[in-house]
Protein backbone atom coordinates (compact mmCIF):
# COMPACT_ATOMS: atom_id res chain seq x y z
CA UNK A 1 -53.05 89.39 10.25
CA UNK A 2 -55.15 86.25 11.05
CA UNK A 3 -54.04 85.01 7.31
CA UNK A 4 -50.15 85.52 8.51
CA UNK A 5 -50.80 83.66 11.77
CA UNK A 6 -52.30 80.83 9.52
CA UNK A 7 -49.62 80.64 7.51
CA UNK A 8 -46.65 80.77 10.03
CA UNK A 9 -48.29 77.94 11.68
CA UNK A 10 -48.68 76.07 8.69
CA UNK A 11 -44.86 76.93 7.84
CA UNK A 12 -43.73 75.21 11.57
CA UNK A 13 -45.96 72.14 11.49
CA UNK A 14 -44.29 71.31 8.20
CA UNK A 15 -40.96 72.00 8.70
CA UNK A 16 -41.47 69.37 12.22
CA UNK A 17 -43.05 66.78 9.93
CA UNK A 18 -39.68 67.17 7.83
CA UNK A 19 -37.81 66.99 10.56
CA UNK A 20 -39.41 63.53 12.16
CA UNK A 21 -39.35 62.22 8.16
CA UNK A 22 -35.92 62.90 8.42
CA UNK A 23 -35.27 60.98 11.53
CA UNK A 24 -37.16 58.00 10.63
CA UNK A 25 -35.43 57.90 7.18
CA UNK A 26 -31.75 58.33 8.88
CA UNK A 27 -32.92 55.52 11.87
CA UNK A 28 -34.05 53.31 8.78
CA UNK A 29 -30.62 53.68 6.87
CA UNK A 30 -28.78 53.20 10.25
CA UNK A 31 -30.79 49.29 10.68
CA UNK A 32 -30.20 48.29 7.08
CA UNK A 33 -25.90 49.46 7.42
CA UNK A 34 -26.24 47.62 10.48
CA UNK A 35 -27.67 44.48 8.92
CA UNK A 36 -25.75 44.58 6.28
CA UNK A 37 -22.66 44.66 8.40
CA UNK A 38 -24.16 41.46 10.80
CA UNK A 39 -24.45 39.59 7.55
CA UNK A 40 -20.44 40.22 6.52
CA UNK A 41 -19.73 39.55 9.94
CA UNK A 42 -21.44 36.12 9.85
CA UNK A 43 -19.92 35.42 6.62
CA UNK A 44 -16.44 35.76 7.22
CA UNK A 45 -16.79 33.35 10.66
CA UNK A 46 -18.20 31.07 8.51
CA UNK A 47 -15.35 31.75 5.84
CA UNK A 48 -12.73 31.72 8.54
CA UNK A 49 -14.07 28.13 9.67
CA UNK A 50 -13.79 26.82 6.60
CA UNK A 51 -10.55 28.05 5.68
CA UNK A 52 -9.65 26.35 9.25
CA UNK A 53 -11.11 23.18 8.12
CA UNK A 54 -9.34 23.22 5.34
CA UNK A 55 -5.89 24.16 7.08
CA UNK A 56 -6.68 20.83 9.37
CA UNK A 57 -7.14 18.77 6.67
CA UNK A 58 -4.33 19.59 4.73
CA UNK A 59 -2.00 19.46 7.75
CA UNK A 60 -3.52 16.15 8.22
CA UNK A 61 -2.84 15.03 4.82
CA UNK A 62 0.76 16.41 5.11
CA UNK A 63 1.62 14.36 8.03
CA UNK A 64 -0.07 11.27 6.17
CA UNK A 65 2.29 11.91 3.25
CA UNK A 66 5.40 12.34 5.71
CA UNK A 67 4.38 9.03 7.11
CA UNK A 68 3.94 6.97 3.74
CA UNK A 69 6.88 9.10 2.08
CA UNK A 70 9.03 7.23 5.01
CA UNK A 71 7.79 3.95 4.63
CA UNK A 72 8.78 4.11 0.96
CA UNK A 73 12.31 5.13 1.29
CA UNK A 74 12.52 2.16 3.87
CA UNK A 75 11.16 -0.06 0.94
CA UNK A 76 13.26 1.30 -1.76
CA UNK A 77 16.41 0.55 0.80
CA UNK A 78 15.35 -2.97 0.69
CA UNK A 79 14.03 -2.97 -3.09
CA UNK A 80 17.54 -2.18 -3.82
CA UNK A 81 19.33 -4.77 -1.73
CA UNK A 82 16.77 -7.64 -3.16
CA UNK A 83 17.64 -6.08 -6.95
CA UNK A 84 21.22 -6.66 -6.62
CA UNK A 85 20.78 -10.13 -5.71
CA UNK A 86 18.37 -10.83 -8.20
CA UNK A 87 20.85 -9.01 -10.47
CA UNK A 88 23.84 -11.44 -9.89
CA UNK A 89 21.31 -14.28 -9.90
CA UNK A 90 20.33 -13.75 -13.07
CA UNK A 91 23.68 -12.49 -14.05
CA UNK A 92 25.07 -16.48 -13.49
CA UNK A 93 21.74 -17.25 -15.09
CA UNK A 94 22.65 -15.64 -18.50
CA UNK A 95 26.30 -16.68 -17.94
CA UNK A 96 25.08 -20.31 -17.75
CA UNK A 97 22.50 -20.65 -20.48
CA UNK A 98 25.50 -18.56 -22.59
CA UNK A 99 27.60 -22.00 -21.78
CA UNK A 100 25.09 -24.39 -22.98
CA UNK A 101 26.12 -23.79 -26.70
CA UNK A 102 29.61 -25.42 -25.84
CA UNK A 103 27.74 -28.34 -23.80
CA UNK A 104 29.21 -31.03 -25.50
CA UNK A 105 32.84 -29.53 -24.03
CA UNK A 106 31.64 -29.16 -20.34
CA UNK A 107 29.06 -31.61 -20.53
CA UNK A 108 30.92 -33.16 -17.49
CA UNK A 109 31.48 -30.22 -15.30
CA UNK A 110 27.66 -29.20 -15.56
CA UNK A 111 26.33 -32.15 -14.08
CA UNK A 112 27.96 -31.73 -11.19
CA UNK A 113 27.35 -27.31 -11.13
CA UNK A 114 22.90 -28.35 -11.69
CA UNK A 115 23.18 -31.19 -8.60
CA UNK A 116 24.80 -27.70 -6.90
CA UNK A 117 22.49 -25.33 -7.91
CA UNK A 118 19.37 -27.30 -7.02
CA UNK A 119 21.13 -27.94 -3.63
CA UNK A 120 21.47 -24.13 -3.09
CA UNK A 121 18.01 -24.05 -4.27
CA UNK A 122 16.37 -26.20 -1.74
CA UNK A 123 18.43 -24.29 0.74
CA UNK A 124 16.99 -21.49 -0.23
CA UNK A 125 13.54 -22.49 -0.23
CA UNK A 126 14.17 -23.61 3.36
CA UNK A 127 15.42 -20.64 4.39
CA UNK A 128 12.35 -18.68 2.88
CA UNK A 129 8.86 -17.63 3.74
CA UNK A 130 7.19 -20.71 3.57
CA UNK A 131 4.27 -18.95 0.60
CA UNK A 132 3.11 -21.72 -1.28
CA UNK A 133 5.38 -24.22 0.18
CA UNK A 134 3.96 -27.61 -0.83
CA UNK A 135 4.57 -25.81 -4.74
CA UNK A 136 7.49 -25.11 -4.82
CA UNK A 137 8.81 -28.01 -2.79
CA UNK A 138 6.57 -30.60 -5.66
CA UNK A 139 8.22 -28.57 -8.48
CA UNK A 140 11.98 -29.23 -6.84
CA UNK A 141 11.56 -32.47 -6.35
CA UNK A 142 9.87 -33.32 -9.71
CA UNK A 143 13.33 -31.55 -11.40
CA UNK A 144 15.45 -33.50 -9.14
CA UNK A 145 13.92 -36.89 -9.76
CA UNK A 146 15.11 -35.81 -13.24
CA UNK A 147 18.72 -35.76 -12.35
CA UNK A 148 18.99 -39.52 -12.55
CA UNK A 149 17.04 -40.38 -16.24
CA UNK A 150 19.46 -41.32 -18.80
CA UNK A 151 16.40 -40.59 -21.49
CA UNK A 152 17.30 -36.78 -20.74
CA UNK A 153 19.45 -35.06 -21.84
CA UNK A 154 22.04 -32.76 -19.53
CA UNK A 155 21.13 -28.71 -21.72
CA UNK A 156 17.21 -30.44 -20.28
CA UNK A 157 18.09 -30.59 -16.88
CA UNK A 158 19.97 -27.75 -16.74
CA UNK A 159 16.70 -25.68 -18.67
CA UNK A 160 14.80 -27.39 -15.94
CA UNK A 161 17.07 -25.86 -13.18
CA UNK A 162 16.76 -22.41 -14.49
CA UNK A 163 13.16 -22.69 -15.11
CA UNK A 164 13.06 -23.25 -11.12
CA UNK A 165 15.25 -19.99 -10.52
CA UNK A 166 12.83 -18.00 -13.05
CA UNK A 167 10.21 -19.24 -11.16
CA UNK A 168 12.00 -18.65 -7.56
CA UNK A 169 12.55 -14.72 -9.37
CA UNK A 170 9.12 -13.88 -10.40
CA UNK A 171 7.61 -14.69 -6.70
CA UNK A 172 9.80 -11.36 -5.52
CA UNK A 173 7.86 -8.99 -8.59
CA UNK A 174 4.44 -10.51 -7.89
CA UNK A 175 1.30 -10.42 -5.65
CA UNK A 176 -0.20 -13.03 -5.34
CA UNK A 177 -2.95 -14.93 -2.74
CA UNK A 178 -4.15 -18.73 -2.11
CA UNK A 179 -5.93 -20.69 -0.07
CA UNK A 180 -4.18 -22.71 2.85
CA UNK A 181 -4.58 -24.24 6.61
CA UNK A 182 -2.58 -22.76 9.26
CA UNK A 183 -3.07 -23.68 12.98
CA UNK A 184 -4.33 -20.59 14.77
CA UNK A 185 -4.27 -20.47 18.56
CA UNK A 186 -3.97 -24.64 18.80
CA UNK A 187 -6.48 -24.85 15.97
CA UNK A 188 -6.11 -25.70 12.28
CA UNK A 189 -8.06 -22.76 10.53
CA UNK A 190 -8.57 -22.26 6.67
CA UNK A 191 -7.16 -18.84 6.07
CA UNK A 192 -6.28 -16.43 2.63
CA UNK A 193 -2.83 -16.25 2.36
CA UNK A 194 -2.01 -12.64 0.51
CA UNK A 195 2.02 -12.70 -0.63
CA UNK A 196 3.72 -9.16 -1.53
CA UNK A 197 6.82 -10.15 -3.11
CA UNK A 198 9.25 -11.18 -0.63
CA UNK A 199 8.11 -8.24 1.12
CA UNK A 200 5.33 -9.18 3.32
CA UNK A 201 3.28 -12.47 3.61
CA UNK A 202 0.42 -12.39 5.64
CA UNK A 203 -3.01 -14.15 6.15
CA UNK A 204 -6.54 -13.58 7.32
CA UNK A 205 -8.81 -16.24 8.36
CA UNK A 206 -12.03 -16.82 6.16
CA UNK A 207 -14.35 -15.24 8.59
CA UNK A 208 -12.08 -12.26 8.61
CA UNK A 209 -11.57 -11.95 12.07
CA UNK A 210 -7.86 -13.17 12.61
CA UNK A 211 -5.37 -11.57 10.95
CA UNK A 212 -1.45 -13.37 11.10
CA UNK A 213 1.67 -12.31 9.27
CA UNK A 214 4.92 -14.73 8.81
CA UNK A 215 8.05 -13.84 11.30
CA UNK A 216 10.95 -14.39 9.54
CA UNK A 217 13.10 -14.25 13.06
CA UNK A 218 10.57 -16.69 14.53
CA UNK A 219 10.31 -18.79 11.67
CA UNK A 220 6.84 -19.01 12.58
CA UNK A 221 2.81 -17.26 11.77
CA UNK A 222 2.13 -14.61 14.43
CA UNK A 223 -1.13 -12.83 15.43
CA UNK A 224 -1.17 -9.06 14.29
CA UNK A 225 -3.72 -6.35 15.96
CA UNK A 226 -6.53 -7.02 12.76
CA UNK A 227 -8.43 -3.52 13.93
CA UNK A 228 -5.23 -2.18 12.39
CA UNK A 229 -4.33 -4.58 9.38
CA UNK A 230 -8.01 -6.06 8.71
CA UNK A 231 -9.31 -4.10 6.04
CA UNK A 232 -5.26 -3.43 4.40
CA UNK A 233 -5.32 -7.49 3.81
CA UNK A 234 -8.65 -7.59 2.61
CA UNK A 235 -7.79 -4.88 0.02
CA UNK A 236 -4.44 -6.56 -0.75
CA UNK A 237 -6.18 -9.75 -1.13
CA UNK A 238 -8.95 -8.38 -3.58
CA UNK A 239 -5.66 -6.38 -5.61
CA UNK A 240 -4.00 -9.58 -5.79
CA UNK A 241 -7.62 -11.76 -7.48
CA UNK A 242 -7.80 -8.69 -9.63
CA UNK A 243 -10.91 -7.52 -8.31
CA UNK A 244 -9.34 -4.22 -7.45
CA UNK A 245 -6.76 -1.79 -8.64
CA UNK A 246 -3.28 -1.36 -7.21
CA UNK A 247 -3.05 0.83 -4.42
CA UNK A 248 -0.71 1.80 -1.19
CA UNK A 249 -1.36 -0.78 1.60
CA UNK A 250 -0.06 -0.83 5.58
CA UNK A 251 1.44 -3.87 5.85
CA UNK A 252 3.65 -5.43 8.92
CA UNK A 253 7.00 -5.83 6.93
CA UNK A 254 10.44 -6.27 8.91
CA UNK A 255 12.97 -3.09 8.73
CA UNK A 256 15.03 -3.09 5.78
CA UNK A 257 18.69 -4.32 5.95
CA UNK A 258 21.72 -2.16 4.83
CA UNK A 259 22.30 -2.65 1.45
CA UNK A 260 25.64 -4.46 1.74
């Protein structure tokens, strides 16, 4: 009887051990679910932040585009107006030099058509952004002190005419910078002059703290904000000596004309 008694007690104090095993093990598997469901949790915020991030920046790069995209069309608007003049310019051009094989039969009307030509060309100088100025002015008046040499012949001075239109129609397909004095606020300062075609001209002073851009309307250098066009001109400058490679710059440019 006393054996059964043992026994039956034995029996119950083991089945409770089981029983607390079994509640330790089940608490145990409970934490780790839970941890491992904290650690999802944290990794899809940090997922979801990202992904936010990510939405910012490319909105942000969208609207960047947009912006740029617009500028471009505005460009290609005026791109297209300049190419049809240059067109019919050189269209004459070619119609001209095509003329020069009969010279000796209109020897007398082409005097008269180059002392034209390099009066519509100092007009036109005149009338345009004053980028290297002193140039272009030395080169016109070099041809036109030409005009009265009998030791030259009239097919030279006319070559020496179109040479000055060829040179007038690279300037629009070129950038190109130089080294001038411009008189900034009352005071001559020695500034880089960066020129975009016929597009833009603009100029920083040496010390890179004045930034100016040539008004067409004004006929005249004005001051631009340089926090916003500083570091554009100093890239433009540095694309134009070669020292860097072509790229997209904000410039101040008037709006483009309707293409008539």
């Amino acid at each position: 009887m006393k054996t059964k008694r043992f026994m039956a007690v034995a029996l119950t104090t083991a089945l409770s051990a089981g029983a607390l095993y079994g509640s330790v093990a089940t608490a145990d598997t409970l934490d780790t679910v839970l941890k491992v469901g904290q650690q999802k949790t944290a990794a899809a915020t940090a997922s979801q932040k990202r992904i936010d991030k990510i939405a910012q920046e490319t909105s942000d790069l969208l609207q960047q585009f947009k912006v740029v995209n617009k500028e471009i069309d505005g460009l290609r608007v005026y791109n297209r107006q300049l190419e049809k003049q240059l067109a019919n310019q050189l269209a004459v051009i070619k119609d001209l030099d095509e003329s020069i094989d009969q010279v000796t039969v209109i020897e007398r009307q082409i005097q008269p058509l180059i002392l034209r030509m390099l009066e519509g060309l100092e007009q036109f100088v005149e009338l345009d952004a004053p980028f290297k100025l002193a140039e272009r002015k030395a080169n016109l008046e070099n041809v036109k002190n030409n005009m009265d040499r009998s030791d030259i012949t009239v097919a030279e001075k006319f070559r020496q005419v179109l040479e000055l239109y060829n040179f007038e129609a690279e300037y629009a397909r070129k950038i190109d910078s130089y080294g001038d004095t411009l008189n900034v606020n009352g005071q001559d300062r020695e500034v880089n002059v960066l020129q975009i075609g016929r597009i833009a001209l603009v100029a920083q002073t040496t010390d890179s703290k004045i930034s100016l851009a040539y008004d067409k309307e004004q006929k005249a250098w004005v001051e631009i904000d340089s926090g916003e066009y500083r570091r554009a001109i100093m890239q433009g400058l540095k694309i134009a000596k070669k020292q860097a490679t072509t790229d997209i710059m904000t410039m101040p440019i008037p709006a483009p004309e309707a293409a008539q």
